[in-house]
Protein backbone atom coordinates (compact mmCIF):
# COMPACT_ATOMS: atom_id res chain seq x y z
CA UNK A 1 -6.20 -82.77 -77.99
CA UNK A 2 -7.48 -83.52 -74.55
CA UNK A 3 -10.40 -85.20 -74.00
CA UNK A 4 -13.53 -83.46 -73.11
CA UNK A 5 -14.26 -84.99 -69.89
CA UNK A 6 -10.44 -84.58 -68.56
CA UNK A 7 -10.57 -80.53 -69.53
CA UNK A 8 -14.15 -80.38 -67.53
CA UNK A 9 -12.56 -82.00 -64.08
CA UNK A 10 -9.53 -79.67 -64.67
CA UNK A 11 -11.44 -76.68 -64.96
CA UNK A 12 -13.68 -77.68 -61.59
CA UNK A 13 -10.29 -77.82 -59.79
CA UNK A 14 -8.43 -75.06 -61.57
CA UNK A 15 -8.02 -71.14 -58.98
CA UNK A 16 -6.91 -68.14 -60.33
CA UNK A 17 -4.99 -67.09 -57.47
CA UNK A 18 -3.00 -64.06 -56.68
CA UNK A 19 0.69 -66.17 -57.51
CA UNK A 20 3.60 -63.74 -57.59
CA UNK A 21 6.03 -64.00 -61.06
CA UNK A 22 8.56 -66.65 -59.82
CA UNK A 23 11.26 -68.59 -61.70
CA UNK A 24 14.00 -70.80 -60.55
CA UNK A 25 17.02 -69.45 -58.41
CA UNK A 26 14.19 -67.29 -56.56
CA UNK A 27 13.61 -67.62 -52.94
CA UNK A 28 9.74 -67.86 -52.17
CA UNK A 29 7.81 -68.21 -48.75
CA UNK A 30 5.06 -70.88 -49.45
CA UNK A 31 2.42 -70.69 -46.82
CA UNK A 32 0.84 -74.34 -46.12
CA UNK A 33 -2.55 -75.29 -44.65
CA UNK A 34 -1.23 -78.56 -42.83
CA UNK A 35 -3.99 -80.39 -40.71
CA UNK A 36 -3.52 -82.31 -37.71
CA UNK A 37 -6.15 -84.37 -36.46
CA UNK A 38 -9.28 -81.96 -36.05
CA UNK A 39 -6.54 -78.62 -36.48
CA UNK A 40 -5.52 -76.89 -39.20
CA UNK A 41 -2.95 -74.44 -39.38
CA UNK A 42 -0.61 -72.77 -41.93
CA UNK A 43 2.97 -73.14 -41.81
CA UNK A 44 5.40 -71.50 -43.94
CA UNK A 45 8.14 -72.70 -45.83
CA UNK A 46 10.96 -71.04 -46.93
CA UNK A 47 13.72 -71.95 -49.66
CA UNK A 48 15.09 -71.60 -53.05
CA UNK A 49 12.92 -72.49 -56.15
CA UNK A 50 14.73 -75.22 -57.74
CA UNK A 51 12.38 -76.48 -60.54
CA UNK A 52 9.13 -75.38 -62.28
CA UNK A 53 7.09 -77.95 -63.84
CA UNK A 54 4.22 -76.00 -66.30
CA UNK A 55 1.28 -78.09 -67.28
CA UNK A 56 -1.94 -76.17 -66.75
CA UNK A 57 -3.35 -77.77 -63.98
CA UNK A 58 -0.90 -80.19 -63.09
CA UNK A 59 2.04 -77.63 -62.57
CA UNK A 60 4.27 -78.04 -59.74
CA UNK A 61 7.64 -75.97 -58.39
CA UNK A 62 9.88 -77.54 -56.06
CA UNK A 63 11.52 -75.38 -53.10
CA UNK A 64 14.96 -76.36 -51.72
CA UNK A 65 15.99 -75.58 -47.94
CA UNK A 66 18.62 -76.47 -45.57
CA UNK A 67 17.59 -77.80 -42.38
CA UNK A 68 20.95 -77.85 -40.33
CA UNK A 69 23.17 -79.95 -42.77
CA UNK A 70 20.40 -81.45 -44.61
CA UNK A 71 18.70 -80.38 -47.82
CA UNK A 72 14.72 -81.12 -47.73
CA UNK A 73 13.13 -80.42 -50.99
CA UNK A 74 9.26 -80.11 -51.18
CA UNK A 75 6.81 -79.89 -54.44
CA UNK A 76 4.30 -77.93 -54.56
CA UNK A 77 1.14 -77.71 -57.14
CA UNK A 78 0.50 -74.42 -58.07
CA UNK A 79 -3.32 -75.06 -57.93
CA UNK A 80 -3.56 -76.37 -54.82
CA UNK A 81 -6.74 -75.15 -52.65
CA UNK A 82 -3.91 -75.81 -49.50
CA UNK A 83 -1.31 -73.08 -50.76
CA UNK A 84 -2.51 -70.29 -48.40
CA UNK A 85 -0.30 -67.55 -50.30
CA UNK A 86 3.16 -67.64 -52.03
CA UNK A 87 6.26 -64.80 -51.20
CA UNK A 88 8.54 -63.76 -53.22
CA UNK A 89 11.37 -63.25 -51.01
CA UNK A 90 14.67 -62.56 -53.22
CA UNK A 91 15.40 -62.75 -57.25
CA UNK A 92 18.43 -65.34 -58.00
CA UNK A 93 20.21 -64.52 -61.23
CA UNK A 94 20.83 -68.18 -62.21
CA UNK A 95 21.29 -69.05 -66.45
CA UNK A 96 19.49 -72.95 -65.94
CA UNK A 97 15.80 -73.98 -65.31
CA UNK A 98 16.79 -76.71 -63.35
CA UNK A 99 19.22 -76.34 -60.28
CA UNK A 100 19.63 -79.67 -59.47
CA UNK A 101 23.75 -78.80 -59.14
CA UNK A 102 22.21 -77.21 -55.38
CA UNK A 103 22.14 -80.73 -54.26
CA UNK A 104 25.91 -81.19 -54.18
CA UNK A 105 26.67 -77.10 -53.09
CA UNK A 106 27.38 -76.75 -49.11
CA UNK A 107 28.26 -73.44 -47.45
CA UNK A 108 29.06 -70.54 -49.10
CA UNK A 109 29.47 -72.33 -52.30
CA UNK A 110 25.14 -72.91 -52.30
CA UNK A 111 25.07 -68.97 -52.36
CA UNK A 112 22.95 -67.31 -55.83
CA UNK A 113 23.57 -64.20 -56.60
CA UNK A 114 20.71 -61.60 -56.61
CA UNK A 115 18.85 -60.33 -59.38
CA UNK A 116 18.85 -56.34 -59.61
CA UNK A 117 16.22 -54.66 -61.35
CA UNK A 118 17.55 -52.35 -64.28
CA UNK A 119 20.40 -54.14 -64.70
């Protein structure tokens, strides 16, 4: 049972935004408001969706991608007033929640195979 004054500052920060039905093994597009200095801009940031944390307001996913030979892994909340809009790009047909094993993959061997609708 949560207390009463913790449910009333998560409901002040809690959006109902358009999110797009996501699991892990997707690939999403997460567009970013970054600010720098007096700027703000939105960057995007592609990769594979290698965890999903649910706790109603504190819920997170964490997007994998390769920069050259390097893996950079980012964690996003999903109620973040910063997360501009979220893209599903591709389905992964993957049979764990978390995909840590992507961490040791390189190459061809880091490859998911697609979801198909119908199938």
């Amino acid at each position: 049972m949560k207390n009463k004054l913790i449910a009333s500052v998560e409901a002040m920060f809690k959006t109902e935004k358009e999110m797009p039905a996501f699991r892990s093994g997707d690939t999403v597009r997460v567009y970013f408001r970054i600010i720098e200095g007096n700027k703000e801009r939105i960057q995007a940031y592609e990769g594979l969706v290698i965890k999903i944390h649910r706790n109603s307001t504190n819920s997170t996913f964490t997007v994998r991608k390769m920069v050259g030979d390097i893996g950079v892994e980012r964690t996003f909340p999903y109620c973040s007033p910063r997360i501009d809009k979220v893209e599903l790009i591709r389905t992964g047909k993957v049979r764990q929640a978390r995909l840590f094993y992507m961490r040791d993959l390189r190459g061809k061997a880091a490859r998911i195979k697609e979801r198909r609708k119908g199938l």
